[in-house]
Protein backbone atom coordinates (compact mmCIF):
# COMPACT_ATOMS: atom_id res chain seq x y z
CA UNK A 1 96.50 110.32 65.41
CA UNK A 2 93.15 109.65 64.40
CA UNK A 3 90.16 111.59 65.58
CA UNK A 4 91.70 111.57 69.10
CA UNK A 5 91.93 107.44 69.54
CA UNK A 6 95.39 105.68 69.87
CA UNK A 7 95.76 103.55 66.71
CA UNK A 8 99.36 102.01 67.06
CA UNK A 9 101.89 100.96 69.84
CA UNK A 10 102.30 99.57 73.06
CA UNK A 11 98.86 99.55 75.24
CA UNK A 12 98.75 101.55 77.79
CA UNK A 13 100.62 100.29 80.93
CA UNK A 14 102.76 98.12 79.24
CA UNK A 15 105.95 97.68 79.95
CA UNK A 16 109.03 98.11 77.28
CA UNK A 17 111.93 96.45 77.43
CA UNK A 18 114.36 98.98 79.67
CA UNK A 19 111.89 99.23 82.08
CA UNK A 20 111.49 95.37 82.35
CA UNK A 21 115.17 94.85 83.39
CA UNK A 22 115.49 97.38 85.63
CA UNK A 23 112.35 95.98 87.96
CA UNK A 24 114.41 93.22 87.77
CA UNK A 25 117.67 94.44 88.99
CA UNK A 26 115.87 96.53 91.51
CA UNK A 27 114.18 93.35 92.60
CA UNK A 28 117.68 91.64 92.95
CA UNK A 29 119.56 94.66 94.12
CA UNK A 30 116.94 96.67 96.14
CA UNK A 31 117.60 95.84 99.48
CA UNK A 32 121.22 95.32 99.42
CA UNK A 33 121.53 98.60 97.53
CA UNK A 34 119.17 101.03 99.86
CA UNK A 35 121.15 99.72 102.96
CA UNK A 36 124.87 100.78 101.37
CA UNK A 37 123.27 103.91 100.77
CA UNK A 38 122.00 104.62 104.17
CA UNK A 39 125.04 103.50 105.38
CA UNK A 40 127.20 106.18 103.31
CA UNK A 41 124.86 108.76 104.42
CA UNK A 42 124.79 108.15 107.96
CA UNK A 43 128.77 106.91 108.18
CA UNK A 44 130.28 108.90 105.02
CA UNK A 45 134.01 110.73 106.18
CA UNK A 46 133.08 114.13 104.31
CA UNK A 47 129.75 115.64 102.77
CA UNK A 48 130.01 114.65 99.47
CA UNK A 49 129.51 111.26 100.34
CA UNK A 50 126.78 111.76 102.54
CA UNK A 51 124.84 113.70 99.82
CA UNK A 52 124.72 110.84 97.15
């Protein structure tokens, strides 16, 4: 590093690749996905369903 400044890479804040698709499946998925697991938690037959 030099003299404390960042000379190389991404900028800070900047999103890689992996982290691009998943705030997109989270955008598709998110709702859908949150609901199921509420449901198992509230309506799961034994406790290690409910603890997912």
């Amino acid at each position: 590093m030099a003299a404390g400044r960042k000379t190389g890479g991404r900028r800070k804040g900047t999103q890689n690749k992996a982290t691009a698709e998943v705030k997109e499946l989270a955008g598709q998925y998110g709702p859908e996905a949150i609901e199921t697991l509420v449901d198992l938690m509230r309506n799961g037959q034994n406790d290690q369903t409910r603890r997912m």
